[in-house]
N, C-alpha and C. Protein backbone atom coordinates (compact mmCIF):
# COMPACT_ATOMS: atom_id res chain seq x y z
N UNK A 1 -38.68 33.25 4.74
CA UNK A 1 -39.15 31.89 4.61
C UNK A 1 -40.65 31.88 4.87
N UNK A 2 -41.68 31.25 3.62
CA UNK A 2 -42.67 31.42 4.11
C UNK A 2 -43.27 29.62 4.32
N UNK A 3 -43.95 29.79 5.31
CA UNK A 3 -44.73 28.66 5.91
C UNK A 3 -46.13 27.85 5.49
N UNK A 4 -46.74 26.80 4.58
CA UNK A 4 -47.65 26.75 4.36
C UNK A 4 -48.23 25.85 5.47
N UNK A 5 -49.85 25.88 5.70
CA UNK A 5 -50.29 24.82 6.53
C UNK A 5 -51.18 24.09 6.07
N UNK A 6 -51.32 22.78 6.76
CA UNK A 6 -52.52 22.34 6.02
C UNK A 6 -53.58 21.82 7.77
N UNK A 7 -54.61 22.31 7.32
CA UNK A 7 -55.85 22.09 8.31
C UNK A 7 -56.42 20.45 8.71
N UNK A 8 -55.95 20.13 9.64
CA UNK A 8 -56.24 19.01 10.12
C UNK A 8 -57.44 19.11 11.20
N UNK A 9 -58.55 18.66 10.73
CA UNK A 9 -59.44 18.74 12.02
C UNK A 9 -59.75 20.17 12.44
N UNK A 10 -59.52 20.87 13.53
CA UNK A 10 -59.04 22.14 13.78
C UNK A 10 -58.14 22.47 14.07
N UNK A 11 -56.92 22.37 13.63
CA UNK A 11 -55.93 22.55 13.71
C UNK A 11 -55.45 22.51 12.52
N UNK A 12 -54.14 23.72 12.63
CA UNK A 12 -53.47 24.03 11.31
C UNK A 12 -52.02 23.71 11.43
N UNK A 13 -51.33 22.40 10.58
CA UNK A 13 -50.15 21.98 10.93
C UNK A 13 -49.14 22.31 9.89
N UNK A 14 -48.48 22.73 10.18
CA UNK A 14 -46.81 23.25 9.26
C UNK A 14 -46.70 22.51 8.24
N UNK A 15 -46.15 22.52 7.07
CA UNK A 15 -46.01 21.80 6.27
C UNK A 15 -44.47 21.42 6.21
N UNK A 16 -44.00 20.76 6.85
CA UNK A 16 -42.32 20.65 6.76
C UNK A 16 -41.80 19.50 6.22
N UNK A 17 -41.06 19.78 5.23
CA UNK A 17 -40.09 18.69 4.39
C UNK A 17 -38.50 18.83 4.56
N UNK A 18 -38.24 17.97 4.24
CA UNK A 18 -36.43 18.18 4.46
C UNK A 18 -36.21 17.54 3.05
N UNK A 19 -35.06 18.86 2.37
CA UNK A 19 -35.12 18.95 1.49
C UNK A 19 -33.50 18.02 0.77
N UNK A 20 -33.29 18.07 0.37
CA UNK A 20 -31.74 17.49 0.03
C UNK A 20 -30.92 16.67 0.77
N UNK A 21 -31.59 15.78 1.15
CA UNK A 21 -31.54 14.50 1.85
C UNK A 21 -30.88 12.88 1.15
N UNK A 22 -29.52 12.86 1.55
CA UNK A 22 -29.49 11.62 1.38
C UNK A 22 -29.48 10.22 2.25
N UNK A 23 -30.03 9.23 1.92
CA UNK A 23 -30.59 8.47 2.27
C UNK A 23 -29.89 6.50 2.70
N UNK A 24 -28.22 7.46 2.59
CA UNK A 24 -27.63 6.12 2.22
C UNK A 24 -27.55 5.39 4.02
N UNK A 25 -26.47 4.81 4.42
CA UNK A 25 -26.32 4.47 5.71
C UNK A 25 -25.04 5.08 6.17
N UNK A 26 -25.05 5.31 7.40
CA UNK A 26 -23.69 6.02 8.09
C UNK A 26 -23.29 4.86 8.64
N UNK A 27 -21.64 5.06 8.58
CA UNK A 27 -20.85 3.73 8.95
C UNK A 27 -20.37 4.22 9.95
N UNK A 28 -19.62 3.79 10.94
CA UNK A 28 -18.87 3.41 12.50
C UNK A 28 -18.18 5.06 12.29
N UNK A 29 -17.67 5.21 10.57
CA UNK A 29 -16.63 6.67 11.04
C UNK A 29 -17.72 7.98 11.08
N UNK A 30 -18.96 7.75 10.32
CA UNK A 30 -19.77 8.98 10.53
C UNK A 30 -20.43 8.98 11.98
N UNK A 31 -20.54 7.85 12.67
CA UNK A 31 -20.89 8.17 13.79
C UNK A 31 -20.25 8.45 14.52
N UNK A 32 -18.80 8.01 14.36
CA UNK A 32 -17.67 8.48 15.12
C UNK A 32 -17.41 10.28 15.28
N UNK A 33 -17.39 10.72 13.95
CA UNK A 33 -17.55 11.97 13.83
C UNK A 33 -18.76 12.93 14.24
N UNK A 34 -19.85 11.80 13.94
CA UNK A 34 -20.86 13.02 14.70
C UNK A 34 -20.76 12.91 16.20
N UNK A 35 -20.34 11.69 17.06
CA UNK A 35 -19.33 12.18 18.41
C UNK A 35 -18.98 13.33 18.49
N UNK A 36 -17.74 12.98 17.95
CA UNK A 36 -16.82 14.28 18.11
C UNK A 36 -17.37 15.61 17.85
N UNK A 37 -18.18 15.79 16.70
CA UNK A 37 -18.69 17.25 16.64
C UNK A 37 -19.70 17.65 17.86
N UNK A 38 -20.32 16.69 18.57
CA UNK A 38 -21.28 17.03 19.16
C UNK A 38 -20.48 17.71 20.44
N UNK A 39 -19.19 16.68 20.78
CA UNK A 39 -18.37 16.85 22.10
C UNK A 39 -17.65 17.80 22.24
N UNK A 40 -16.92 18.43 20.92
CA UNK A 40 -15.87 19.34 20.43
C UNK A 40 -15.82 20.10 19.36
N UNK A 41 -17.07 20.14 18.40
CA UNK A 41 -17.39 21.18 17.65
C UNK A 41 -18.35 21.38 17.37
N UNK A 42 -19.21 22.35 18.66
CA UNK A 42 -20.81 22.12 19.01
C UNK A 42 -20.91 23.09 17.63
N UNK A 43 -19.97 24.61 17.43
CA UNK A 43 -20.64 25.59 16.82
C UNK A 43 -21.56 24.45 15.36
N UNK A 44 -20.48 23.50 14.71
CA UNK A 44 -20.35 23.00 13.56
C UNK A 44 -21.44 22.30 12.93
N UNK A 45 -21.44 21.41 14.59
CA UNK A 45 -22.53 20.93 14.83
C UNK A 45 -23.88 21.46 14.62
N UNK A 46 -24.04 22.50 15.18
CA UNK A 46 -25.26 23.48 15.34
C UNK A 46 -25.91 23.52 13.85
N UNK A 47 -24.38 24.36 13.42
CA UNK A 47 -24.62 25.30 12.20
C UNK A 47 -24.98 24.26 10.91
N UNK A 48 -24.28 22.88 10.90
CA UNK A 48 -24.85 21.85 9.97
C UNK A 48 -26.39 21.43 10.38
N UNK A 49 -27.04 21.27 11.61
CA UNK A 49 -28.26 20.90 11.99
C UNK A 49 -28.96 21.62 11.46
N UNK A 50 -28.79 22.92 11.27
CA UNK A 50 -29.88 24.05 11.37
C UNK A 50 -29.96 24.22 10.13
N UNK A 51 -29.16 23.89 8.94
CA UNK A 51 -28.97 24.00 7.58
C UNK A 51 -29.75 22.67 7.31
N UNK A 52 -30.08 21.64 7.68
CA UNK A 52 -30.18 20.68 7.23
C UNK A 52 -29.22 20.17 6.86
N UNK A 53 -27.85 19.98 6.67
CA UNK A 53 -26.65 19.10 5.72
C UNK A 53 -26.12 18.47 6.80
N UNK A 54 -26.61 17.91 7.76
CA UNK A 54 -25.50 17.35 8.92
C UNK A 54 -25.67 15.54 8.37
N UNK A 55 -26.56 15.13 7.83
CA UNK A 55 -26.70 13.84 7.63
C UNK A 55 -26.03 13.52 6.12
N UNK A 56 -26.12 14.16 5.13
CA UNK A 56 -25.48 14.27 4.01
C UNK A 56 -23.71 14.58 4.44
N UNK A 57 -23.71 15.51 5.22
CA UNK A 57 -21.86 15.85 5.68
C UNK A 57 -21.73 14.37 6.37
N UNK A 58 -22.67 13.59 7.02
CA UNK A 58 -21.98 12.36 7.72
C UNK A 58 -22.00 11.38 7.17
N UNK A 59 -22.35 11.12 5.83
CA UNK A 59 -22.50 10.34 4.59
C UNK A 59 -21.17 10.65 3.69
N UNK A 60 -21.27 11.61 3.40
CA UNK A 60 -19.54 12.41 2.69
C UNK A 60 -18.14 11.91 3.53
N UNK A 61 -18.45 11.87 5.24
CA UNK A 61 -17.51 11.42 6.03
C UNK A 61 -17.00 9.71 5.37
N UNK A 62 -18.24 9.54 5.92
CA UNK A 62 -18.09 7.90 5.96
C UNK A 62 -18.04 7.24 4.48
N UNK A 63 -18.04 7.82 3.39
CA UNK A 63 -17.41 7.18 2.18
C UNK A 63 -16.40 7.67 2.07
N UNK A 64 -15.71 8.72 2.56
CA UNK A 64 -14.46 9.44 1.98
C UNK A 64 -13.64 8.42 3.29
N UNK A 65 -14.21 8.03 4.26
CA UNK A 65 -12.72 6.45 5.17
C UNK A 65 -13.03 5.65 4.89
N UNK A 66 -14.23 5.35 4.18
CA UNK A 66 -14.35 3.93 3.79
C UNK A 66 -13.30 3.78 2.12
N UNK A 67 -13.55 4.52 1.48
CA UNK A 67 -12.63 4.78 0.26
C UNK A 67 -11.01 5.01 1.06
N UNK A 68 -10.65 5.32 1.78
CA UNK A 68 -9.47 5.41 2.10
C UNK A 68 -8.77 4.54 2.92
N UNK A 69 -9.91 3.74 3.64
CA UNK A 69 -9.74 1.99 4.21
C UNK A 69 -9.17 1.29 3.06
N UNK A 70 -10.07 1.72 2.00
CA UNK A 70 -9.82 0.33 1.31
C UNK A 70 -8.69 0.90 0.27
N UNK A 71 -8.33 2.02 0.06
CA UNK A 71 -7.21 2.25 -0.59
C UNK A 71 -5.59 1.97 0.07
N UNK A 72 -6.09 2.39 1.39
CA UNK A 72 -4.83 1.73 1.83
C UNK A 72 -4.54 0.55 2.09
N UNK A 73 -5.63 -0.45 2.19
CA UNK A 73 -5.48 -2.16 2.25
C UNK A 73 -5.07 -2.21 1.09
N UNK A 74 -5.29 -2.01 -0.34
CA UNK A 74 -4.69 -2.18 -1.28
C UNK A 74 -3.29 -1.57 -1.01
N UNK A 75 -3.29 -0.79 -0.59
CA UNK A 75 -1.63 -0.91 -0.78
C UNK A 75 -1.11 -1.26 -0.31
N UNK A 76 -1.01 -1.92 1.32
CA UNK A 76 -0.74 -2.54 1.62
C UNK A 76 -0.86 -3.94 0.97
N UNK A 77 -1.29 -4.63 0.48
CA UNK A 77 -1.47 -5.98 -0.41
C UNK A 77 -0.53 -5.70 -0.80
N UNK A 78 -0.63 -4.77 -1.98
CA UNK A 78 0.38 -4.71 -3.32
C UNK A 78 2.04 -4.86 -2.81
N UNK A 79 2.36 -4.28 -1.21
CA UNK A 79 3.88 -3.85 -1.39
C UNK A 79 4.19 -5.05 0.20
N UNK A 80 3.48 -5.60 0.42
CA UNK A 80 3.60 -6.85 1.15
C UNK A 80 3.27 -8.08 0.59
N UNK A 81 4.43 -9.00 0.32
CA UNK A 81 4.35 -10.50 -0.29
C UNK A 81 3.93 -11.22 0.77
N UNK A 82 3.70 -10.78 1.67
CA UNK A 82 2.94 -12.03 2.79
C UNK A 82 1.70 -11.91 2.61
N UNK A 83 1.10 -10.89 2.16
CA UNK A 83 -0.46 -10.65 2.01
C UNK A 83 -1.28 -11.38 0.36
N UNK A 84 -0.22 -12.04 -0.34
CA UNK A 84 -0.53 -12.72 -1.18
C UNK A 84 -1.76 -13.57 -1.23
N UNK A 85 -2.15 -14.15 -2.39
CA UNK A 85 -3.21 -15.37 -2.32
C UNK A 85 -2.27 -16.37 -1.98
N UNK A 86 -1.09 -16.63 -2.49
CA UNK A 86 -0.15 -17.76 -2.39
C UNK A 86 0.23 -17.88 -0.81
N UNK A 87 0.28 -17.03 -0.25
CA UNK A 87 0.66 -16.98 1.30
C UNK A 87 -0.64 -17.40 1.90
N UNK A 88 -1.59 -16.64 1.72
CA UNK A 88 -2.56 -17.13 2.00
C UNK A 88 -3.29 -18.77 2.09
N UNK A 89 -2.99 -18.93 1.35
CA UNK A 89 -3.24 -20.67 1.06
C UNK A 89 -2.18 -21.54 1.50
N UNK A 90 -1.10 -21.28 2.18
CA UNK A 90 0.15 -21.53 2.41
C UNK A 90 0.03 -21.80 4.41
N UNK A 91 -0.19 -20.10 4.54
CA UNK A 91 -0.51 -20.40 6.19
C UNK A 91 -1.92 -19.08 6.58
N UNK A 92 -3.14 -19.55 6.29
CA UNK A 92 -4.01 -18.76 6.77
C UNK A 92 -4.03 -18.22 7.83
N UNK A 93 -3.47 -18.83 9.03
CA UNK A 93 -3.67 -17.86 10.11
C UNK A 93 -3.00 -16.97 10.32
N UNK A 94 -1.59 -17.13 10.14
CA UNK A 94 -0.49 -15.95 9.56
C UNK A 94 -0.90 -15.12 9.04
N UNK A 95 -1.62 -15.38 7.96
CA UNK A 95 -2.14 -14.53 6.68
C UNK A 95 -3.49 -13.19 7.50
N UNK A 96 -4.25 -14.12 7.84
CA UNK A 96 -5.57 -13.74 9.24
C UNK A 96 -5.24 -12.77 10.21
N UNK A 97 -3.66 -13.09 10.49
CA UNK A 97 -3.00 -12.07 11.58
C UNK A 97 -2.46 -10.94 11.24
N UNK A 98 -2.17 -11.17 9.93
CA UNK A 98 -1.23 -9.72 9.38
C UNK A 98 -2.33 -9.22 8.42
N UNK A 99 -3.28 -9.61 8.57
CA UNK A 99 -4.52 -8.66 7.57
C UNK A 99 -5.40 -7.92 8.73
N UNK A 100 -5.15 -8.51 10.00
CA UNK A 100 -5.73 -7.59 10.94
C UNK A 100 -4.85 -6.64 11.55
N UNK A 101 -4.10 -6.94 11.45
CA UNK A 101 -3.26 -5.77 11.77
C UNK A 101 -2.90 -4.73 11.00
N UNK A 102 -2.94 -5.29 9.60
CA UNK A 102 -3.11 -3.78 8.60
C UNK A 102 -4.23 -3.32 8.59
N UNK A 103 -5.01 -3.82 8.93
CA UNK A 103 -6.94 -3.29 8.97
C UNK A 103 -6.90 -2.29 10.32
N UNK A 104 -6.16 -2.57 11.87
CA UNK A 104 -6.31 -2.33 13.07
C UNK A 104 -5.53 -0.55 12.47
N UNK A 105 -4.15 -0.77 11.57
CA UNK A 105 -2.67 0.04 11.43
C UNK A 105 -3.76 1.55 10.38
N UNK A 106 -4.36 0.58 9.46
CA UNK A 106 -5.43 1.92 8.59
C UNK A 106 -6.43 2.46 9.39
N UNK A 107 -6.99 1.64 10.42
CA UNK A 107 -8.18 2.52 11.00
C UNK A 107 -7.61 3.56 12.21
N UNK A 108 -6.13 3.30 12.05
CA UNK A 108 -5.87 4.22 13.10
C UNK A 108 -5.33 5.50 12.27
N UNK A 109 -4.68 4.96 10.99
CA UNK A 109 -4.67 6.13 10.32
C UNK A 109 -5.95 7.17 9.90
N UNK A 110 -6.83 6.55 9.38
CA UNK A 110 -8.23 7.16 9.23
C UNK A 110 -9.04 7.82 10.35
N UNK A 111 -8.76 7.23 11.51
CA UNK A 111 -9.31 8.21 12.61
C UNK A 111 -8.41 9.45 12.80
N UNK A 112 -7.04 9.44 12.94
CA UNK A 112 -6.25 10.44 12.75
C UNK A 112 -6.30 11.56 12.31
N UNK A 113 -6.33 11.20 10.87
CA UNK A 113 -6.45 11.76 9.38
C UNK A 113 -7.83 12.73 9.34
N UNK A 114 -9.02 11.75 9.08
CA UNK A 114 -10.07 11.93 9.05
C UNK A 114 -11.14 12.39 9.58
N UNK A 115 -11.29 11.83 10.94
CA UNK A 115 -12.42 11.77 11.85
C UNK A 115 -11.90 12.82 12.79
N UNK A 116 -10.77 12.19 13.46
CA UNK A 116 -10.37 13.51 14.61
C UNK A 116 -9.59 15.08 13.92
N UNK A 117 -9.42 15.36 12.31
CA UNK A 117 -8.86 16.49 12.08
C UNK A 117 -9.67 17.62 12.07
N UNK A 118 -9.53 18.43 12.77
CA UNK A 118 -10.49 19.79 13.13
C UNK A 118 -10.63 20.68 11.69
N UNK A 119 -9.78 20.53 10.40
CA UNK A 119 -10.30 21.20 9.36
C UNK A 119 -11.30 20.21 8.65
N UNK A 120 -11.64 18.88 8.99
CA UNK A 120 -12.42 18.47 8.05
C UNK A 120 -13.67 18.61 8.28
């Protein structure tokens, strides 16, 4: 690896870029996960820092549960008639109560699944 510098004043400063960088936002599960790697999979940790890919791997995290949040709220919709629009408009808070609880029932699957599995 070679190093260019550029001369500031008297001084000669590194030229460092980070290269393959994405730029999107990390949600609740990428931070969740970079937790956990920091607490329980330092090597992983390390070895993504030092590569540069640890912010891109926590971007990959957090769309791959956010895509799987919302795939399983859909299915849940689809195979529960209480989760209807018609129910909905019928008794909202009912409706309010059993949409948080399938929201509370997926994020526990997705931490499971996702965030806490040591091959991902």
């Amino acid at each position: 690896m070679k190093l260019t510098y550029t001369k500031v004043g008297d001084y000669l400063l590194p030229n460092l870029t980070s290269k393959n960088q994405n730029y999107k936002k990390i949600n609740k599960y990428g931070l969740l996960k970079l937790d956990y790697l920091k607490e329980n999979n330092k090597a992983l940790y390390t070895t993504l820092l030092m590569k540069n890919e640890l912010t891109n791997y926590l971007i990959s995290v957090s769309d791959e549960c956010e895509n799987r949040l919302n795939n399983l709220m859909e299915q849940f919709k689809k195979y529960d008639k209480l989760l209807s629009e018609k129910s909905k408009e019928i008794n909202q808070l009912e409706w309010t109560k059993l949409m948080n609880n399938y929201n509370n029932i997926a994020e526990e699957i997705i931490l499971n699944e996702l965030i806490y599995n040591k091959n991902v």
